[in-house]
Protein backbone atom coordinates (compact mmCIF):
# COMPACT_ATOMS: atom_id res chain seq x y z
CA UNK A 1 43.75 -8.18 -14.84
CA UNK A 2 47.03 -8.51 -12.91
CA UNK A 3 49.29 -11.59 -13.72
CA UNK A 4 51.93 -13.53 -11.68
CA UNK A 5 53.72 -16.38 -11.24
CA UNK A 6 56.54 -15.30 -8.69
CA UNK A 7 57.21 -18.82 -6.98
CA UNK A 8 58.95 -16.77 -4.11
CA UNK A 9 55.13 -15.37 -3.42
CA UNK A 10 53.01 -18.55 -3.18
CA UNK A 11 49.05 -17.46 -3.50
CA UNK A 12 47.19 -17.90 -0.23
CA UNK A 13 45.70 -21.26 0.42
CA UNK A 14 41.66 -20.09 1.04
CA UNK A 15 40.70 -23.91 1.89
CA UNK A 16 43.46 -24.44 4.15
CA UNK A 17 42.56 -20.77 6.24
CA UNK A 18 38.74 -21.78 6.19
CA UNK A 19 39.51 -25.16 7.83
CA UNK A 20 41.83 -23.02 10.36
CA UNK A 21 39.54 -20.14 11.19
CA UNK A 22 36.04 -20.62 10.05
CA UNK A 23 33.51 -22.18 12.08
CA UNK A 24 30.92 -25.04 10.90
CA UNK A 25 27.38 -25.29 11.89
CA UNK A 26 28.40 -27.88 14.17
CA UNK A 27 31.77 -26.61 15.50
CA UNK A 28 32.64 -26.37 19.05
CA UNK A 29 35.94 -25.11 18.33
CA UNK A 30 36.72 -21.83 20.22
CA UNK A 31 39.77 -20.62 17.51
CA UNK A 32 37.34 -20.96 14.52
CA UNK A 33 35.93 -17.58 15.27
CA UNK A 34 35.03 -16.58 12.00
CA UNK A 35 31.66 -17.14 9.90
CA UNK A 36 33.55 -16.64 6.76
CA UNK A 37 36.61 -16.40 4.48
CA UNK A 38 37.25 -14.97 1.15
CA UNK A 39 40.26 -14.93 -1.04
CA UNK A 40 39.94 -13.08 -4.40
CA UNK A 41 43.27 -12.28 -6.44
CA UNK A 42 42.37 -8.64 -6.89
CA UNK A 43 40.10 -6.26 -6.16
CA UNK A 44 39.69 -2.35 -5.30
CA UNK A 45 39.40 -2.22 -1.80
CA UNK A 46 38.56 -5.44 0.45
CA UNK A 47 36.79 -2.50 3.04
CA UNK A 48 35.17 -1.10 0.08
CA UNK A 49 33.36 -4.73 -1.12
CA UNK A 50 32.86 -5.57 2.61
CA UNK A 51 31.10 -2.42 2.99
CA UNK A 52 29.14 -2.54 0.02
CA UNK A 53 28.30 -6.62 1.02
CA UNK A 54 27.25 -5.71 4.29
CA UNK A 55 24.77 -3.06 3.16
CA UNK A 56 22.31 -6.04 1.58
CA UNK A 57 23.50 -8.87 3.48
CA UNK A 58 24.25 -10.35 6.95
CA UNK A 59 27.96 -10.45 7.40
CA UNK A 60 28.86 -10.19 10.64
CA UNK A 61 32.80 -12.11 11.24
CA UNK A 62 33.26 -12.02 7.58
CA UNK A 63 36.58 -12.27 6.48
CA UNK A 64 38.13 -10.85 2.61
CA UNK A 65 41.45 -11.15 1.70
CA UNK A 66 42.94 -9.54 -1.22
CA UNK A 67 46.03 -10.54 -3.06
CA UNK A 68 46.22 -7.20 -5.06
CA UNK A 69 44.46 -4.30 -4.28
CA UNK A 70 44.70 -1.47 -7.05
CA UNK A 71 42.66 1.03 -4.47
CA UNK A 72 44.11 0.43 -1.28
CA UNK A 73 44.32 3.06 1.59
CA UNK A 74 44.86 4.40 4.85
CA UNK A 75 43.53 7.23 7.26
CA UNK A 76 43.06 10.14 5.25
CA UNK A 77 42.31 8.25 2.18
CA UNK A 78 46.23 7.62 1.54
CA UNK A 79 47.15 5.34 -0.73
CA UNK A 80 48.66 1.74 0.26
CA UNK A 81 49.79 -0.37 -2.52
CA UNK A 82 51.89 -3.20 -2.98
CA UNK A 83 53.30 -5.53 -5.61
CA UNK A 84 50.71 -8.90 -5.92
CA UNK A 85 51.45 -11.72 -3.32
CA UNK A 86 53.74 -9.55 -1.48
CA UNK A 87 51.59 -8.27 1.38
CA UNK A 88 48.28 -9.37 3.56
CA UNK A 89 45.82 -7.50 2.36
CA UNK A 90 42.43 -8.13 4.67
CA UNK A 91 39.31 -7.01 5.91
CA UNK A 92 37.04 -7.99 8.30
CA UNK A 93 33.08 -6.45 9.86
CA UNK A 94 32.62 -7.22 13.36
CA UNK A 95 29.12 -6.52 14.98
CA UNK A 96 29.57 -5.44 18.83
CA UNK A 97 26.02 -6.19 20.24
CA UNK A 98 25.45 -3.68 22.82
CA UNK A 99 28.44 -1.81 22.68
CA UNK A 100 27.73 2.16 22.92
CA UNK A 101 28.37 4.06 19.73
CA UNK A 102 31.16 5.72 21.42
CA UNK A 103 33.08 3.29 21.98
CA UNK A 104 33.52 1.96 18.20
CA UNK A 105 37.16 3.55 17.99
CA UNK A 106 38.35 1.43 19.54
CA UNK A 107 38.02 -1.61 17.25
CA UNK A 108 40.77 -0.42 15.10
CA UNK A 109 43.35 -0.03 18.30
CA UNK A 110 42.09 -3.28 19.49
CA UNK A 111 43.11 -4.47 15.95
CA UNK A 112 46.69 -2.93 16.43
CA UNK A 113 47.39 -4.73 19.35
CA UNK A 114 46.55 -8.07 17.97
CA UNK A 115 48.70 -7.46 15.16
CA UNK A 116 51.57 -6.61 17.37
CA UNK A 117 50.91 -9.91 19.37
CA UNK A 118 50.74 -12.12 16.67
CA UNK A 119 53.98 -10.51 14.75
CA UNK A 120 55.99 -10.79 17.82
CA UNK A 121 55.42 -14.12 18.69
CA UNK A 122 54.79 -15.62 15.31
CA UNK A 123 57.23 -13.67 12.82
CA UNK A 124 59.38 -12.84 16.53
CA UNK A 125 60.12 -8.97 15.13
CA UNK A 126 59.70 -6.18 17.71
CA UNK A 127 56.69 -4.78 16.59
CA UNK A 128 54.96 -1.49 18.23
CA UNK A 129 52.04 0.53 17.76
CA UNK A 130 52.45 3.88 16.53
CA UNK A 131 49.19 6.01 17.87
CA UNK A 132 46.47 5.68 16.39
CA UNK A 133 46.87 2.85 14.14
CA UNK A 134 49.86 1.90 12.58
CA UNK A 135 52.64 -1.28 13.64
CA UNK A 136 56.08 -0.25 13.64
CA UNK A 137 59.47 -2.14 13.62
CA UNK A 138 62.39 0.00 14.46
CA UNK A 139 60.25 3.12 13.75
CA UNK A 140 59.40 1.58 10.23
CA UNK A 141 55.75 0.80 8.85
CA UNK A 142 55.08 -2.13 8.60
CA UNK A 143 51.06 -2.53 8.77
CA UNK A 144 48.65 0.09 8.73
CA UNK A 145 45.03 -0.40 9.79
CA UNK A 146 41.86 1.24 8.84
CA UNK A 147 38.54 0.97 10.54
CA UNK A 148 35.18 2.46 8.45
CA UNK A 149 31.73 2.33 10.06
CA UNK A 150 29.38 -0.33 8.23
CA UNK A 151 26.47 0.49 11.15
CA UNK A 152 25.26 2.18 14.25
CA UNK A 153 22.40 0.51 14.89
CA UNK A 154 20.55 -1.72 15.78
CA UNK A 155 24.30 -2.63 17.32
CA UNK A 156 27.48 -0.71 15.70
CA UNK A 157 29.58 -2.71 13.29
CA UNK A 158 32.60 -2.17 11.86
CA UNK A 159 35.15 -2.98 8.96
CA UNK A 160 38.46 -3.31 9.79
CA UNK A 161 41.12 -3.63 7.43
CA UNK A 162 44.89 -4.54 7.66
CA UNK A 163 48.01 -4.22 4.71
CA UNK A 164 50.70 -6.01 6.13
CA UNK A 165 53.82 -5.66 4.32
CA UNK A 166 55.21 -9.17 3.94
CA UNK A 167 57.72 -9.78 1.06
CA UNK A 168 58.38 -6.58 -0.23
CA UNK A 169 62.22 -5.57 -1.46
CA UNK A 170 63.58 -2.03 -0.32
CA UNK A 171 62.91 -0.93 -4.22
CA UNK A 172 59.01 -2.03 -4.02
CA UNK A 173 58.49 0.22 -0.84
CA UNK A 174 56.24 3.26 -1.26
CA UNK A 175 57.59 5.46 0.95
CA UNK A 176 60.97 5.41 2.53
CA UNK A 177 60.14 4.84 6.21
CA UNK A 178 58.34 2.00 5.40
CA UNK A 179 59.42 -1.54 5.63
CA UNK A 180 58.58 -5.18 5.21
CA UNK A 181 58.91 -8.39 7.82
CA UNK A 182 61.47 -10.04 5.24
CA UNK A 183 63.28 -7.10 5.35
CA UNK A 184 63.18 -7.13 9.34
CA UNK A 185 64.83 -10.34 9.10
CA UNK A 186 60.89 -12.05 10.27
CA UNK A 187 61.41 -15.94 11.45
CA UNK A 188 58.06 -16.71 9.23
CA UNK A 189 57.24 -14.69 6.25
CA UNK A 190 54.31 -17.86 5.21
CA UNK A 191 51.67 -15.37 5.07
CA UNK A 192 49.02 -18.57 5.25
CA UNK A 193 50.52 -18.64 8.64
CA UNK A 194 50.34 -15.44 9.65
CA UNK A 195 46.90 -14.49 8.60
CA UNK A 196 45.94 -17.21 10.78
CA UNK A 197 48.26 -15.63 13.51
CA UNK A 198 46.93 -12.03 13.18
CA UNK A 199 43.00 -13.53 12.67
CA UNK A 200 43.26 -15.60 15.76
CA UNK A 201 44.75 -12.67 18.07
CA UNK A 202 41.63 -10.61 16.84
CA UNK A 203 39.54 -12.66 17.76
CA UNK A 204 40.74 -13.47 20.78
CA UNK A 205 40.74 -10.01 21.71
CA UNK A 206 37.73 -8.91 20.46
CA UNK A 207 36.40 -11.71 22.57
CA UNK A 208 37.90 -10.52 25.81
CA UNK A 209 36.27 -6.74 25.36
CA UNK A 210 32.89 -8.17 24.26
CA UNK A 211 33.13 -10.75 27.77
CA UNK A 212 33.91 -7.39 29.42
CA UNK A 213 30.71 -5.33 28.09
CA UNK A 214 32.59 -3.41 26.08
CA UNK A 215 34.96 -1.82 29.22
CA UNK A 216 38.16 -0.64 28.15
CA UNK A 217 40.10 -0.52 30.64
CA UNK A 218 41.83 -4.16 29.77
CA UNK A 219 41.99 -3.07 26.75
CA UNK A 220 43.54 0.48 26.60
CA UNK A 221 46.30 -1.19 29.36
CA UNK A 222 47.49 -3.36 26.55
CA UNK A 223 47.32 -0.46 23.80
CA UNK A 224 49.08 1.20 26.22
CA UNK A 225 51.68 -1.51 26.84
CA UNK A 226 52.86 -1.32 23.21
CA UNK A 227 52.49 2.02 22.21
CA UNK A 228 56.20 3.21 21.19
CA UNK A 229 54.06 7.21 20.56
CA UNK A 230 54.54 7.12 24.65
CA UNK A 231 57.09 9.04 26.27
CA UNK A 232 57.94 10.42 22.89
CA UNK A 233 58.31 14.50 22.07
CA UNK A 234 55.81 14.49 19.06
CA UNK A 235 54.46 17.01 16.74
CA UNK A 236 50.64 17.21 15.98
CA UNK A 237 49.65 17.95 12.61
CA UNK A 238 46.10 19.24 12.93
CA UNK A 239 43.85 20.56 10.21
CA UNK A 240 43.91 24.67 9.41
CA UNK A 241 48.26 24.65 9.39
CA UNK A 242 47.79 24.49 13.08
CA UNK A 243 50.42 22.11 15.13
CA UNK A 244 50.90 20.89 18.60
CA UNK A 245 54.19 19.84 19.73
CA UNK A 246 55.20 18.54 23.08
CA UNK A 247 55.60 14.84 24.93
CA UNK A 248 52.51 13.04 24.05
CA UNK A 249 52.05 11.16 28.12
CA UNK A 250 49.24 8.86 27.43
CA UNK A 251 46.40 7.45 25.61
CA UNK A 252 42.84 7.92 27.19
CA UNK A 253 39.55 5.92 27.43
CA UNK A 254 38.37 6.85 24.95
CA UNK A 255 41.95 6.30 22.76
CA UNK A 256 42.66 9.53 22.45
CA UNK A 257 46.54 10.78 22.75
CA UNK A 258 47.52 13.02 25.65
CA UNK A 259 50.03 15.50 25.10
CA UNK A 260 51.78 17.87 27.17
CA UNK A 261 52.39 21.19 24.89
CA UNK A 262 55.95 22.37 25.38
CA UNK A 263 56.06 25.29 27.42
CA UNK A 264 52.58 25.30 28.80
CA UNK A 265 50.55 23.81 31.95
CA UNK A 266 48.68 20.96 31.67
CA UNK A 267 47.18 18.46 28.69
CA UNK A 268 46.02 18.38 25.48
CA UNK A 269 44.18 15.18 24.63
CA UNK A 270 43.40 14.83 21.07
CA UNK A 271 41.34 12.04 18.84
CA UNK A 272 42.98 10.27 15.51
CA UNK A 273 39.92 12.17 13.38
CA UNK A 274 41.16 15.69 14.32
CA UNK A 275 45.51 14.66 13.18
CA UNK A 276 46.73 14.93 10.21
CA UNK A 277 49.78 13.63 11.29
CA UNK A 278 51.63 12.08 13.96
CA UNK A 279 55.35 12.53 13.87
CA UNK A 280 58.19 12.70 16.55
CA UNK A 281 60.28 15.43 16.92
CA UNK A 282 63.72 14.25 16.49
CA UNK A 283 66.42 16.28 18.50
CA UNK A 284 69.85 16.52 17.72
C-alpha cells in the first residue's frame, strides 16, 4: 500500500464532488449529470475496474477516481504514472443509446475538447488538442485520454479515462516533453475544482451530441477549433516501419487525420488505431 501525507497534495474531497456532480433520485439539477462517484486511494487502472464493474453491473455515468494508479496507461498500452495526489486520475462509462457503432471514436475526442474547455477557462493555460487524444500546453503533455469499449450492444458504451498532470515537479515527469499545470504557471491547481471543471464540460458535451442524434458535425467543428496537429508538417508513424510525412489539413467525420504526403497529389486520411505515432516535423 502506498503512503502519504504531502500537505501540498490535499486528498480529493469524494463527498464534496458527489454533492457537485452526482444526481439524487429527486434532483432536477441539470449540472449533476452523473449517477455516481468513486474515490479510492489506489488502484491498477480506474478503466480496468470500470470495465470489469460494468461487465456484472449497470453503470452507465459512473464516475472512478484514482489517487494512485500503479497500472496506468495510454494508447498503445503506454505507461502513465505519477507520484500519489499529484495528478487526476479518472474514469468514466457513458452509454450512447442509439448511437451507431461507428461513431464510438468519437467519445474520446469529445473528451479532449472538454478538457481543453475546462483547463482554459478554469486553470486559464492555453491548452490544445494534439490529434487523436492528447491536451497540450506549449507543445507539452499535459493530459492524455484513453477510451476502451465496455459494449456494442444493445447501445455502445464506453470508458473513458483521463491522467491529468496537476502538481507534478520537472524531476517527477516521465518523459521530457511532458508537463504539469503548476508548472504552466495554472491560476487553480485545486484538483477538487477541476475535476468538477473537466466532469461538467463532459457532460455538457456529451449532452449536446446525444440532443443531436449522435451528428458530428458540431462536434468535429469544435475538435477542429482546438486542434494545434492542424496546419502542422507531421510525420506518421504507422505499423510495419512504414511512415507518412506531410501537412496533416484536417480531421474528418469520422475523426480521422487528413494529411497531404509531401510530394504527392491528393490526401491521406488515416484513423488513431492504424498510428503509432504522431509527431511534427520540426524544420530548421
Amino acid at each position: 500500500m502506498v503512503m502519504w501525507t504531502d500537505l501540498n497534495r490535499p486528498p480529493l474531497n469524494a463527498d464534496n464532488l458527489r454533492a457537485a456532480l452526482v444526481r439524487g433520485d429527486d434532483d432536477s439539477d441539470t449540472r449533476k449529470f452523473w449517477s455516481r462517484l468513486d474515490v479510492v486511494q489506489e488502484t491498477g487502472s480506474t478503466n480496468a475496474d470500470l470495465l470489469a464493474r460494468a461487465a456484472t453491473s449497470d453503470c452507465d455515468r459512473h464516475v472512478l477516481l484514482a489517487e494512485f494508479q500503479g497500472s496506468g496507461r495510454g494508447r498503445h498500452s503506454r505507461a502513465w504514472v505519477s507520484p500519489p495526489q499529484a495528478q487526476i486520475a479518472v474514469s468514466a462509462l457513458l452509454t450512447m443509446p442509439g448511437m451507431r457503432v461507428q461513431d464510438m471514436g468519437w467519445l474520446p475526442l469529445l473528451t479532449g475538447v472538454a478538457v481543453v474547455d475546462a483547463l482554459r477557462a478554469t486553470a486559464k493555460v492555453p491548452a490544445e488538442l494534439k490529434w487523436p487524444n492528447d491536451v497540450l500546453i506549449d507543445g507539452r503533455k499535459v493530459a492524455g485520454i484513453l477510451a476502451e469499449v465496455s459494449a456494442t450492444a444493445p447501445d455502445p458504451a464506453v470508458v473513458v479515462g483521463i491522467g491529468l498532470n496537476v502538481s507534478l515537479t520537472r524531476d517527477e515527469l516521465p518523459v521530457e516533453h511532458a508537463t504539469s499545470l503548476v508548472l504552466e504557471g495554472a491560476e487553480v491547481s485545486d484538483r477538487d475544482t477541476l475535476v468538477r471543471a473537466v466532469l461538467r464540460a463532459m457532460a455538457d458535451r456529451w449532452q449536446q451530441w446525444h440532443d443531436a442524434n449522435w451528428d458530428v458535425t458540431e462536434l468535429a467543428a469544435a475538435y477542429r477549433e482546438r486542434c494545434g496537429t492542424l496546419g502542422q508538417r507531421v510525420r506518421a508513424e504507422l505499423p510495419g516501419g512504414r511512415e507518412l510525412i506531410g501537412i496533416a489539413t484536417d480531421v474528418d467525420t469520422e475523426g480521422r487525420v487528413v494529411i497531404a504526403p509531401d510530394g504527392q497529389p491528393g490526401t491521406v486520411a488515416v484513423a488513431a488505431g492504424d498510428i503509432t505515432h504522431l509527431r511534427p516535423v520540426r524544420t530548421e
